[in-house]
PDB file of N, CA and C in Angstrom:
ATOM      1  N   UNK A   1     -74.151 -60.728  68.773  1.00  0.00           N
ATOM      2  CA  UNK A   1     -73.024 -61.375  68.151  1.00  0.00           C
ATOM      3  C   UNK A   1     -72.550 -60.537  66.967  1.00  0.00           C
ATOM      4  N   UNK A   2     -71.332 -60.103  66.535  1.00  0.00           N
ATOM      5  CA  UNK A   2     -70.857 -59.681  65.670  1.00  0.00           C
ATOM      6  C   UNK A   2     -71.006 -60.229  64.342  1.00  0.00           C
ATOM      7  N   UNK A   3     -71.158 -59.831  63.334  1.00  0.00           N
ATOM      8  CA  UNK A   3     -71.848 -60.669  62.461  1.00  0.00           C
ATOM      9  C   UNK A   3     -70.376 -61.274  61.524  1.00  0.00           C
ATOM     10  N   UNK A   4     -69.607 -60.379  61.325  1.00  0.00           N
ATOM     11  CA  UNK A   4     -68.218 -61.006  60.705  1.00  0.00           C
ATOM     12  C   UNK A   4     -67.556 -62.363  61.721  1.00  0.00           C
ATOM     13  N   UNK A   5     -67.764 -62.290  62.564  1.00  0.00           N
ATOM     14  CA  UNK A   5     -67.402 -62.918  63.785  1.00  0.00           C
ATOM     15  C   UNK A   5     -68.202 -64.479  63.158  1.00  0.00           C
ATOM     16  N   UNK A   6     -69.494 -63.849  63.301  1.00  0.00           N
ATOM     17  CA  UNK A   6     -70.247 -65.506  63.035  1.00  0.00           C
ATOM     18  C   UNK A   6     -69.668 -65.879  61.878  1.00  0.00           C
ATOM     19  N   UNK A   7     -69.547 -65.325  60.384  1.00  0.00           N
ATOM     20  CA  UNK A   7     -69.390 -65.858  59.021  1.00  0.00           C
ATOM     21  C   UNK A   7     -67.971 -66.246  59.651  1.00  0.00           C
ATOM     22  N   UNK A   8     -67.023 -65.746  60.260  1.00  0.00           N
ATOM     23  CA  UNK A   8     -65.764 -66.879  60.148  1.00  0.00           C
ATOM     24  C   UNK A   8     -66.205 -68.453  60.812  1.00  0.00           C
ATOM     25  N   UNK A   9     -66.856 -67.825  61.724  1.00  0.00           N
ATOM     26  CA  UNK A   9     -67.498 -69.285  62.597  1.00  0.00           C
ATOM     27  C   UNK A   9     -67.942 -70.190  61.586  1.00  0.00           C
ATOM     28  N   UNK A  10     -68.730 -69.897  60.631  1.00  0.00           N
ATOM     29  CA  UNK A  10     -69.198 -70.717  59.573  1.00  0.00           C
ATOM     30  C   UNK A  10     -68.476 -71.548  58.549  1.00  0.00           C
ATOM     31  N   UNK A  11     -67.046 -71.087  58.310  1.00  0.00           N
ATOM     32  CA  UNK A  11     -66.491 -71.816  57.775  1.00  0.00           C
ATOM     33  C   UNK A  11     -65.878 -73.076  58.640  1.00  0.00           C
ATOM     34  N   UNK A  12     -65.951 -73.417  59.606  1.00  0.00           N
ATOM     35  CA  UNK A  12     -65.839 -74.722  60.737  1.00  0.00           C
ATOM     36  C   UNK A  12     -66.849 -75.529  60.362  1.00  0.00           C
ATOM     37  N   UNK A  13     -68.081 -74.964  60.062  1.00  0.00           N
ATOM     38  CA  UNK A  13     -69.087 -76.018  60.048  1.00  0.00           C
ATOM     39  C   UNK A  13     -69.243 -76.533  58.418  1.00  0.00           C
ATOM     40  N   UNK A  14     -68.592 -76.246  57.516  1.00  0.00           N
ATOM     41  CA  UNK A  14     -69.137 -76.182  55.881  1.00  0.00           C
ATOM     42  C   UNK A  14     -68.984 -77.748  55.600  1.00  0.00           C
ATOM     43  N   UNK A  15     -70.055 -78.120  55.189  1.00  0.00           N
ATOM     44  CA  UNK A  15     -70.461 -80.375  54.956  1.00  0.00           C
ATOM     45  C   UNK A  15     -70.565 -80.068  53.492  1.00  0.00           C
ATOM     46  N   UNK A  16     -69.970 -79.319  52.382  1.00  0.00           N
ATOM     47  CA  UNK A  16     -70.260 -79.229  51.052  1.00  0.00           C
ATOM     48  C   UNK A  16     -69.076 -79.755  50.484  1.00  0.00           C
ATOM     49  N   UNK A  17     -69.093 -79.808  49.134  1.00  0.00           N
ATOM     50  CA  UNK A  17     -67.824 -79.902  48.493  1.00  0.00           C
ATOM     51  C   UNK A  17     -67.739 -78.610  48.013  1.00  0.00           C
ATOM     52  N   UNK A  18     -66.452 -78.307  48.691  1.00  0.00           N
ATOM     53  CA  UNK A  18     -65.929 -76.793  47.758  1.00  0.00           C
ATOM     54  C   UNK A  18     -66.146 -76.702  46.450  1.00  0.00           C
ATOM     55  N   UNK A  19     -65.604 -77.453  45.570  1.00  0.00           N
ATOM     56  CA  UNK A  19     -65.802 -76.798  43.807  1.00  0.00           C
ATOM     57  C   UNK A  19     -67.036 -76.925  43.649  1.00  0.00           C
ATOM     58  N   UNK A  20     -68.083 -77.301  44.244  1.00  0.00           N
ATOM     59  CA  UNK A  20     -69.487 -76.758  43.965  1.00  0.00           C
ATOM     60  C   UNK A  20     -69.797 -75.788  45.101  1.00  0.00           C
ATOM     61  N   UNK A  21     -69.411 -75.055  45.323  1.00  0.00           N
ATOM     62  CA  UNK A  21     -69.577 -73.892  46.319  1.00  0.00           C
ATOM     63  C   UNK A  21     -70.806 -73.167  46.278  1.00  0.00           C
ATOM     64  N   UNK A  22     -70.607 -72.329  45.172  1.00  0.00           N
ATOM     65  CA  UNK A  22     -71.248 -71.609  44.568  1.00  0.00           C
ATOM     66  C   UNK A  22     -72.834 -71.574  44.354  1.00  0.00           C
ATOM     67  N   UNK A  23     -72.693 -73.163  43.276  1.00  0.00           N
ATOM     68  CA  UNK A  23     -74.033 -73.441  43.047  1.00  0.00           C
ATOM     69  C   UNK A  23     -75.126 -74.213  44.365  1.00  0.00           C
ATOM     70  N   UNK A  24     -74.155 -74.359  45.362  1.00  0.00           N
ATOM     71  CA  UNK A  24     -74.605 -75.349  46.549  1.00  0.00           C
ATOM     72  C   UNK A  24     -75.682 -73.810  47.326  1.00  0.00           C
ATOM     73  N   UNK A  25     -74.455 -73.326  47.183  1.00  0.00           N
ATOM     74  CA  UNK A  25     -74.952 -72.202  48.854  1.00  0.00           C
ATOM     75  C   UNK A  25     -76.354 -71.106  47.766  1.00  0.00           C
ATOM     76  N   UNK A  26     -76.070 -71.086  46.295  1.00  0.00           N
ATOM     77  CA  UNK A  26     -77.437 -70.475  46.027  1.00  0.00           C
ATOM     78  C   UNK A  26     -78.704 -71.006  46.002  1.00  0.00           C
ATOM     79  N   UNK A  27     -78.490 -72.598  45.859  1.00  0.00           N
ATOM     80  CA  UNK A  27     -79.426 -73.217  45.434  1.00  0.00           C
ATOM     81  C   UNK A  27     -79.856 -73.846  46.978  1.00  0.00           C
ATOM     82  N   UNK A  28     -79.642 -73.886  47.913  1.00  0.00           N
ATOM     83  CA  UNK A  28     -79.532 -73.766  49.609  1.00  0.00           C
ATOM     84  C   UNK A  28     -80.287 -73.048  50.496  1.00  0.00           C
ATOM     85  N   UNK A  29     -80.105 -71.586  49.824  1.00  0.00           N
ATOM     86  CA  UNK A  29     -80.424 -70.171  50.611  1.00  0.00           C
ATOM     87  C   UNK A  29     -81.978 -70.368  49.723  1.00  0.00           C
ATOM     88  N   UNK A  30     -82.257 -71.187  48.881  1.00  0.00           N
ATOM     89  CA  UNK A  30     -84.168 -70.816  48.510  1.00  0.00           C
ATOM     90  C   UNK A  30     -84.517 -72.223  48.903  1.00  0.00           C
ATOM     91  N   UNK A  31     -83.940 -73.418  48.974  1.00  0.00           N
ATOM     92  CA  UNK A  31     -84.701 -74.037  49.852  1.00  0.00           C
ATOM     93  C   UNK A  31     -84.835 -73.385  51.871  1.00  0.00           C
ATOM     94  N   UNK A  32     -84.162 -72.841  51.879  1.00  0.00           N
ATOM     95  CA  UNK A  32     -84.742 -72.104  53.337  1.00  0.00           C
ATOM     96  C   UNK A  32     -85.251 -71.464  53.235  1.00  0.00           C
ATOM     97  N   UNK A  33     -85.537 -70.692  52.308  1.00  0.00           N
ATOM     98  CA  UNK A  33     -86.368 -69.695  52.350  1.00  0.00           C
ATOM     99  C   UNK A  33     -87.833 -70.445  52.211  1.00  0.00           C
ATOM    100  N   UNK A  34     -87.645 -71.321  50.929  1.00  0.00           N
ATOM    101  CA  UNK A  34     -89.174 -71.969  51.149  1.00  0.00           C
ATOM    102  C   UNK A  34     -89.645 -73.133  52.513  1.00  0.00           C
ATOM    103  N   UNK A  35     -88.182 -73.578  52.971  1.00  0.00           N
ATOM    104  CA  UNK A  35     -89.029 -74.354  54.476  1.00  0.00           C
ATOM    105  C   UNK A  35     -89.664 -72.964  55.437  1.00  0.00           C
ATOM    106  N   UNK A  36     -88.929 -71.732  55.184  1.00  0.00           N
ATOM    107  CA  UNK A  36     -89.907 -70.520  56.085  1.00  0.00           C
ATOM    108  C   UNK A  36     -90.928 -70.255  55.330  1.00  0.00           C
ATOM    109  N   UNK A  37     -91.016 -70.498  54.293  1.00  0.00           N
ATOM    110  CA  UNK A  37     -92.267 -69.600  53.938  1.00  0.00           C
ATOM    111  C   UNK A  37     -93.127 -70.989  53.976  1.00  0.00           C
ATOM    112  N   UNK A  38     -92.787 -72.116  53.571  1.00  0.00           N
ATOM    113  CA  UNK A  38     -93.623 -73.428  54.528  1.00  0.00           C
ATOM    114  C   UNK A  38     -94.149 -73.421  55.521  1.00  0.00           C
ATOM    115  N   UNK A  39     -93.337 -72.734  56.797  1.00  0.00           N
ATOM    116  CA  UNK A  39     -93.699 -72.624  57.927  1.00  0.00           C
ATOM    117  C   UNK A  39     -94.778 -71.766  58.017  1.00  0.00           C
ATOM    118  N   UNK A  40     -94.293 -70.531  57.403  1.00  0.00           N
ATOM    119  CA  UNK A  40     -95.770 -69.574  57.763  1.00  0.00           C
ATOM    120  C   UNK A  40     -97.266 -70.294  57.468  1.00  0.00           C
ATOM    121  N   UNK A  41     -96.982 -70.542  55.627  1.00  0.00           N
ATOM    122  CA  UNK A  41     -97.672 -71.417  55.036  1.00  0.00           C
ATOM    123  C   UNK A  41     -99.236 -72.532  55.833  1.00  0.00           C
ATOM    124  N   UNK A  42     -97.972 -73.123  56.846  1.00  0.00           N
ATOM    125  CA  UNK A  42     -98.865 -73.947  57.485  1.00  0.00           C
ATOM    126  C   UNK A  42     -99.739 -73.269  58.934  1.00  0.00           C
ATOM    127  N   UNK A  43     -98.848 -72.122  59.249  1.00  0.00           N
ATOM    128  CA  UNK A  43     -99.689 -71.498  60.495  1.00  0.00           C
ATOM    129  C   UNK A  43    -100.736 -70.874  60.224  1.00  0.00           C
ATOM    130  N   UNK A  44    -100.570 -70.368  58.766  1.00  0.00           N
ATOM    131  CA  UNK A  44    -101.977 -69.349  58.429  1.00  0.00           C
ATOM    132  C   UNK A  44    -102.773 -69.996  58.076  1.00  0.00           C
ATOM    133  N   UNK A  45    -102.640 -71.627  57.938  1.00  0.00           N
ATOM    134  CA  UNK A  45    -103.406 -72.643  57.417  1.00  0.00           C
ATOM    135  C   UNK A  45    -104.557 -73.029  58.356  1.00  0.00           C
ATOM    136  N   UNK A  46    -103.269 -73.005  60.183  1.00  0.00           N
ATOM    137  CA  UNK A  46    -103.849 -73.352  61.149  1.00  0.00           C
ATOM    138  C   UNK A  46    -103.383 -74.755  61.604  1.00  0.00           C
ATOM    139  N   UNK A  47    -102.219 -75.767  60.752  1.00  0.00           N
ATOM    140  CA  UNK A  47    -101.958 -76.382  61.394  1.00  0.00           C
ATOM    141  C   UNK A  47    -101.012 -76.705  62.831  1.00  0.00           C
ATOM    142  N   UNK A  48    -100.482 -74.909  63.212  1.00  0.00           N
ATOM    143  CA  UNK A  48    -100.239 -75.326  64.277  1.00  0.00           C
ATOM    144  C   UNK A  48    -100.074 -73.127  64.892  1.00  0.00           C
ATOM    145  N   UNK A  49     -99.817 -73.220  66.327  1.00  0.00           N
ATOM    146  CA  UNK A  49    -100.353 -71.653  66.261  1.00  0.00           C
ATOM    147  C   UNK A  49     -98.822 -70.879  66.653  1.00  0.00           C
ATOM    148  N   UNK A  50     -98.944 -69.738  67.147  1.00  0.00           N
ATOM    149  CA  UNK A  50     -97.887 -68.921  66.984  1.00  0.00           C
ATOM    150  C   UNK A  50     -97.230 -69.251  67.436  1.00  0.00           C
ATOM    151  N   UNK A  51     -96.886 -69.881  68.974  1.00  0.00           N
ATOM    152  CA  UNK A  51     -95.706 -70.331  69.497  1.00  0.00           C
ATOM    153  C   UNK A  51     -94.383 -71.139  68.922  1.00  0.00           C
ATOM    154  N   UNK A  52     -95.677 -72.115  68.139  1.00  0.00           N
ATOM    155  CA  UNK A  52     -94.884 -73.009  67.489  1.00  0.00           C
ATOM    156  C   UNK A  52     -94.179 -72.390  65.933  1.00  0.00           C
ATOM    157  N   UNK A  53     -94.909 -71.333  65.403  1.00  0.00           N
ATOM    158  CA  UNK A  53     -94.226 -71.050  63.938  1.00  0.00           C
ATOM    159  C   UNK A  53     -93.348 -70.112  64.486  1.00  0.00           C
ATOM    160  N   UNK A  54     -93.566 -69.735  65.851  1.00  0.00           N
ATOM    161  CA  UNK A  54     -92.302 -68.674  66.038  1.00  0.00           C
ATOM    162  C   UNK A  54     -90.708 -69.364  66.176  1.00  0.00           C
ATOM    163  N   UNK A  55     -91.202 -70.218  66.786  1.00  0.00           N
ATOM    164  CA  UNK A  55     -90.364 -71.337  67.031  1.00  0.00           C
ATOM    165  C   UNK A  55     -89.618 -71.894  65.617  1.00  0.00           C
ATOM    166  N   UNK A  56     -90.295 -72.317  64.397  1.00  0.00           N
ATOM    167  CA  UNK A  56     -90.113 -72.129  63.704  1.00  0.00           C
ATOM    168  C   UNK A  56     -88.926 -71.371  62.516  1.00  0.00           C
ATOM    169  N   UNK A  57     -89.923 -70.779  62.871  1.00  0.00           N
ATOM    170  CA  UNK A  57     -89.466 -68.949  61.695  1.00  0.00           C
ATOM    171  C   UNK A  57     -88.080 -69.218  62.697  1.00  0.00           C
ATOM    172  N   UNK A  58     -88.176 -68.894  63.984  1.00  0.00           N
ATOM    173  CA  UNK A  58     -86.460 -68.673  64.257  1.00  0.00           C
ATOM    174  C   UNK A  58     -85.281 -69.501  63.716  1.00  0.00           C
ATOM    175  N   UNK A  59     -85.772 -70.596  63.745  1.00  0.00           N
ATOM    176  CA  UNK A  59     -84.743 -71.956  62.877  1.00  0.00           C
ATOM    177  C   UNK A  59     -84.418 -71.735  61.944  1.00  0.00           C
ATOM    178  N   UNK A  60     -85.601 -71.505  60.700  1.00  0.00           N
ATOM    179  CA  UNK A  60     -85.835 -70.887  59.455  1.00  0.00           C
ATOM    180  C   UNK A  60     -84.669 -70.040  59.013  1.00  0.00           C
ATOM    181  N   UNK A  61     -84.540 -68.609  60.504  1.00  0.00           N
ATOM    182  CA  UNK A  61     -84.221 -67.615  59.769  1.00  0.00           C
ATOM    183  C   UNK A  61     -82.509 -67.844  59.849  1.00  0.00           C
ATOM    184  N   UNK A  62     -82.207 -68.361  61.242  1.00  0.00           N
ATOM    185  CA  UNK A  62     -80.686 -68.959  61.803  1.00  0.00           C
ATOM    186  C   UNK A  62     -80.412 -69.889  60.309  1.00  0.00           C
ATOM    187  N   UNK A  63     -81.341 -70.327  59.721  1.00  0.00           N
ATOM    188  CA  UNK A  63     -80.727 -71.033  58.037  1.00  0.00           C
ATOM    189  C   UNK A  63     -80.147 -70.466  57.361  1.00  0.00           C
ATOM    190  N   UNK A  64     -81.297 -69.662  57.304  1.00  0.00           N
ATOM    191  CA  UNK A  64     -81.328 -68.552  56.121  1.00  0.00           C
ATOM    192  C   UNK A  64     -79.877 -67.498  56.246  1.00  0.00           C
ATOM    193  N   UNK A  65     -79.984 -67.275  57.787  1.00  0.00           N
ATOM    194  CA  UNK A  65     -78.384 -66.492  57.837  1.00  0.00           C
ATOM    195  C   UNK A  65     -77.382 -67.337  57.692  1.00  0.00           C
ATOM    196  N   UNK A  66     -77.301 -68.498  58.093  1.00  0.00           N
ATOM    197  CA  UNK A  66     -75.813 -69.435  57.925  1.00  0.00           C
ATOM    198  C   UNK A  66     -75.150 -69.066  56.071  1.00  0.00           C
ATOM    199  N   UNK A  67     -76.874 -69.559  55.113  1.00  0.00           N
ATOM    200  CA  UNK A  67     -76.299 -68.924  54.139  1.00  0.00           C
ATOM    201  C   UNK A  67     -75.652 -68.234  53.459  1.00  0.00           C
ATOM    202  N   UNK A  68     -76.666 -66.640  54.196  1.00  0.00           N
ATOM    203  CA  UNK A  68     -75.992 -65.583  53.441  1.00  0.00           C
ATOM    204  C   UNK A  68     -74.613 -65.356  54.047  1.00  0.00           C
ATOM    205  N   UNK A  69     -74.356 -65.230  55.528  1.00  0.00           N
ATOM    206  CA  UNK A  69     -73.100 -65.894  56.028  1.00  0.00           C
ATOM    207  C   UNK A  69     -71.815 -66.424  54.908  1.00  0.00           C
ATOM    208  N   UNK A  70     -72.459 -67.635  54.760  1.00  0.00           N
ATOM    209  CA  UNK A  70     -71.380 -68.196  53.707  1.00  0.00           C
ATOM    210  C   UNK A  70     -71.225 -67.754  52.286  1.00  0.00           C
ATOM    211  N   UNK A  71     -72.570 -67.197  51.578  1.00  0.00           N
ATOM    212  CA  UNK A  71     -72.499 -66.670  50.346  1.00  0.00           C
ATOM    213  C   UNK A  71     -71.462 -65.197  50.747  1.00  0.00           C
ATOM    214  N   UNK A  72     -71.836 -64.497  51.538  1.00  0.00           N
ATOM    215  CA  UNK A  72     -70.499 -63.444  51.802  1.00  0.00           C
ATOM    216  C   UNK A  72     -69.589 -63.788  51.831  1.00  0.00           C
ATOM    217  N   UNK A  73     -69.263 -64.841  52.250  1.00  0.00           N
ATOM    218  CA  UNK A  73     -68.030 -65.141  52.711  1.00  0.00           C
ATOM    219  C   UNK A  73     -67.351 -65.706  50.806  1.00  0.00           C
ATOM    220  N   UNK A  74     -68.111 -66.172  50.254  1.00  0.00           N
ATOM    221  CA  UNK A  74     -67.981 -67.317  48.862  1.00  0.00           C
ATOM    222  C   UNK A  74     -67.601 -66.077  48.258  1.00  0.00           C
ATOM    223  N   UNK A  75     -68.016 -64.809  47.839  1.00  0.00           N
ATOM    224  CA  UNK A  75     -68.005 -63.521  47.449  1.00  0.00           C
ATOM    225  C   UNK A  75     -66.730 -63.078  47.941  1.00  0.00           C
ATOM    226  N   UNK A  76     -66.090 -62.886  49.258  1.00  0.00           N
ATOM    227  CA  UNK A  76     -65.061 -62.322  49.944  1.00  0.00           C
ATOM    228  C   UNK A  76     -65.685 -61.069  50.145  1.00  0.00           C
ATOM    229  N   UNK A  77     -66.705 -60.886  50.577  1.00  0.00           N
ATOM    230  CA  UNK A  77     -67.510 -59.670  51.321  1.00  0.00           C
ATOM    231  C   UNK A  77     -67.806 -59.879  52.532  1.00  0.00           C
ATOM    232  N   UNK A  78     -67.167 -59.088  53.936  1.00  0.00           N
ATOM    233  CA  UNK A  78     -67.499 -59.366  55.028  1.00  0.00           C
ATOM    234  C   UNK A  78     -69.158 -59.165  55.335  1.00  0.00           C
ATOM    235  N   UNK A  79     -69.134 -59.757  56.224  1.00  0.00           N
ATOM    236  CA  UNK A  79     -71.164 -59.498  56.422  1.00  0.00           C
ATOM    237  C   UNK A  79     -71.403 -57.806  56.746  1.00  0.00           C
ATOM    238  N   UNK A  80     -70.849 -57.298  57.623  1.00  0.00           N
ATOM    239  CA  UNK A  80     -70.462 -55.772  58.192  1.00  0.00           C
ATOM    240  C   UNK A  80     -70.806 -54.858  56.903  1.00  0.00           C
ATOM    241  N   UNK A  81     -70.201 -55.147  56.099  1.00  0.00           N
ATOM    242  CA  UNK A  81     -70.126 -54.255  54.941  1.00  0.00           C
ATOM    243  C   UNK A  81     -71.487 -54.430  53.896  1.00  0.00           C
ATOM    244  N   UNK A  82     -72.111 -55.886  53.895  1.00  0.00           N
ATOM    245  CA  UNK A  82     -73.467 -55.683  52.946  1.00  0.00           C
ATOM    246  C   UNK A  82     -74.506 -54.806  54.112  1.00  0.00           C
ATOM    247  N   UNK A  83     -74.097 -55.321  55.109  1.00  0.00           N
ATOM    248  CA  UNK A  83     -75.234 -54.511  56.140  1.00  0.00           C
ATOM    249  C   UNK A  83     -74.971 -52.776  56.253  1.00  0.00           C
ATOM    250  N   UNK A  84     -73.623 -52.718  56.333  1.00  0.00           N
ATOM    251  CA  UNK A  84     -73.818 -51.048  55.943  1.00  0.00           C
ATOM    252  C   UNK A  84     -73.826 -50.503  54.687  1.00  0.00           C
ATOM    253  N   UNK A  85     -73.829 -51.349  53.698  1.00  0.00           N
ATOM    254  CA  UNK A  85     -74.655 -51.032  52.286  1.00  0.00           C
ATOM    255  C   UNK A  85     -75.840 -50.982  52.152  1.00  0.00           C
ATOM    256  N   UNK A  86     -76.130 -52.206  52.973  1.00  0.00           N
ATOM    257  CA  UNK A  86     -77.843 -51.921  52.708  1.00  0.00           C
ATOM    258  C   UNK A  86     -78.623 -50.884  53.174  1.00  0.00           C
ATOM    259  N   UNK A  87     -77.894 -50.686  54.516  1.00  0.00           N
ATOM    260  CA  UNK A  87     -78.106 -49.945  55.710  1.00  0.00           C
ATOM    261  C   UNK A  87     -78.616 -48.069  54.614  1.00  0.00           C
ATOM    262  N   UNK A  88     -76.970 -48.037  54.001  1.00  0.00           N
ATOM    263  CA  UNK A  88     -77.230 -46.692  53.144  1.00  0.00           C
ATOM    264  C   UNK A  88     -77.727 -46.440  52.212  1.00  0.00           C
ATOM    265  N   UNK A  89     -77.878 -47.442  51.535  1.00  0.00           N
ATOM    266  CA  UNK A  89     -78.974 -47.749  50.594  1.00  0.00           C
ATOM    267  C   UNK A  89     -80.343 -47.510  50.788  1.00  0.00           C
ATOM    268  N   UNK A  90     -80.582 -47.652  52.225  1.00  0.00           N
ATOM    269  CA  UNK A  90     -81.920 -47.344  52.860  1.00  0.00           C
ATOM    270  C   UNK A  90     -82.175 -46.337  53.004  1.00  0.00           C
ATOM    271  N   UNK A  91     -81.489 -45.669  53.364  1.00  0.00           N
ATOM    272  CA  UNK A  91     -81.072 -44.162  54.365  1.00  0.00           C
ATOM    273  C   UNK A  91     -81.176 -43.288  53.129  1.00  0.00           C
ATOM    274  N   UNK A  92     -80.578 -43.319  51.814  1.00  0.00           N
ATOM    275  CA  UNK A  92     -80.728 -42.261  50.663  1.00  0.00           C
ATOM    276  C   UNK A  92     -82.158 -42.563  50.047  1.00  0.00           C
ATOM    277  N   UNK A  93     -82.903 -43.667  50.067  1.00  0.00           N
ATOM    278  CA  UNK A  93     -84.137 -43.737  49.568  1.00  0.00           C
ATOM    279  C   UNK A  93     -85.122 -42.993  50.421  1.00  0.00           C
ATOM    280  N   UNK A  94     -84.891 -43.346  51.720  1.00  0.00           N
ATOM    281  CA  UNK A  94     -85.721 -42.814  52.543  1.00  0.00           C
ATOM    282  C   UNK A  94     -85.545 -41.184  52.166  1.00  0.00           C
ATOM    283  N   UNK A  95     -84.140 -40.748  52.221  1.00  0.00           N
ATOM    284  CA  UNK A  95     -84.435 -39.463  52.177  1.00  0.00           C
ATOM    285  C   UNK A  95     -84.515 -38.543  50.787  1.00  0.00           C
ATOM    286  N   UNK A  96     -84.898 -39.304  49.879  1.00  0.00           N
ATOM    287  CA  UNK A  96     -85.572 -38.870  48.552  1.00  0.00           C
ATOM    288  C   UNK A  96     -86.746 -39.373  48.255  1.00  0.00           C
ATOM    289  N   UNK A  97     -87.704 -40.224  49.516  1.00  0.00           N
ATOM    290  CA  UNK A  97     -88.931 -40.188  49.661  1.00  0.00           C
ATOM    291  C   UNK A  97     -89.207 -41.368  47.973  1.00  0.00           C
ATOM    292  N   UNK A  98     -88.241 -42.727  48.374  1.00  0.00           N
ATOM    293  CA  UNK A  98     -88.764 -43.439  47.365  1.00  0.00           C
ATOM    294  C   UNK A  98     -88.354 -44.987  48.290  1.00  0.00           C
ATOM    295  N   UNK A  99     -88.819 -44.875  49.506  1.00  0.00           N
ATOM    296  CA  UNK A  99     -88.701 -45.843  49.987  1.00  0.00           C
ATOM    297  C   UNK A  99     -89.847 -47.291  49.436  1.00  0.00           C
ATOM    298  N   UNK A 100     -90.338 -46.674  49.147  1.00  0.00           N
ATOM    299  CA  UNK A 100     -92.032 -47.728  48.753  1.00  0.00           C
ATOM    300  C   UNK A 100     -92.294 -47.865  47.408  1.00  0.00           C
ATOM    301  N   UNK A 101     -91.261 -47.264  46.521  1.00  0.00           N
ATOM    302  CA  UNK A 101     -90.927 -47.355  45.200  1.00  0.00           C
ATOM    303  C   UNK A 101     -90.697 -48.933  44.748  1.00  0.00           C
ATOM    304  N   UNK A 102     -90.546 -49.127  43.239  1.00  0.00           N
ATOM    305  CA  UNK A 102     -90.493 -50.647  42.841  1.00  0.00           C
ATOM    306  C   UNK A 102     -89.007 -50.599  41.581  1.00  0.00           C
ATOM    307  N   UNK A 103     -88.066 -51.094  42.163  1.00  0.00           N
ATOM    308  CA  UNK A 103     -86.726 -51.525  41.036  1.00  0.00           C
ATOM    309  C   UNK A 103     -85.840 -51.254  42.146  1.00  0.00           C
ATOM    310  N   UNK A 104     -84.599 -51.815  41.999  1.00  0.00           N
ATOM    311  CA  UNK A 104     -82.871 -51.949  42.864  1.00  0.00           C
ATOM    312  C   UNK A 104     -82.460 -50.273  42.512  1.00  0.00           C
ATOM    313  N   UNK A 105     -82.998 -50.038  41.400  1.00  0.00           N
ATOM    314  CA  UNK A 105     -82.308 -48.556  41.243  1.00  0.00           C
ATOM    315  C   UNK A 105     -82.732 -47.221  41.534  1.00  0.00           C
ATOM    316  N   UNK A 106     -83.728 -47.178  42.195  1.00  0.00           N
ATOM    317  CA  UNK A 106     -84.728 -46.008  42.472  1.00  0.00           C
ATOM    318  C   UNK A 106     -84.090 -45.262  43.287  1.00  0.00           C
TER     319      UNK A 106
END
């Protein structure tokens, strides 16, 4: 699926009130993050085994993207474009051998 493609899709589904936009979709994107890291949470615990946290984690992560989805979108940044930022962002660390380094600015 195209990923600009989905973030327009996302604005069909939005159950928020717009003038809290902002603070909705940040404060949103870490409760999913903690129902995934819940999920793991409980598999490494043992209350239930891989099938099921895979099962899981996938729900989790389809959250977690609706978010950032919409936080791009709240920004006016297509999704396309953080991914080929990040993408090069990767690509110049790697090739100055500071991939495993620690700070945003390395």
């Amino acid at each position: 699926m195209d990923v600009d493609i989905y973030q327009e899709f996302t604005r069909s589904t939005i159950g928020y009130p717009i003038d809290r936009e902002g603070q909705y979709l940040t404060a949103g994107i870490i409760g999913e993050v903690g129902e995934f890291m819940s999920a793991a949470a409980k598999y490494h615990r043992g209350d239930y085994g891989s099938e099921e946290f895979l099962k899981r984690a996938k729900g989790e992560l389809g959250d977690i993207m609706w978010f950032v989805a919409r936080l791009s979108d709240y920004y006016g940044w297509p999704m396309s474009e953080i991914l080929i930022h990040n993408r090069d962002k990767l690509i110049d660390r790697q090739n100055r051998d500071v991939i495993k380094g620690d700070g945003d600015f390395r």
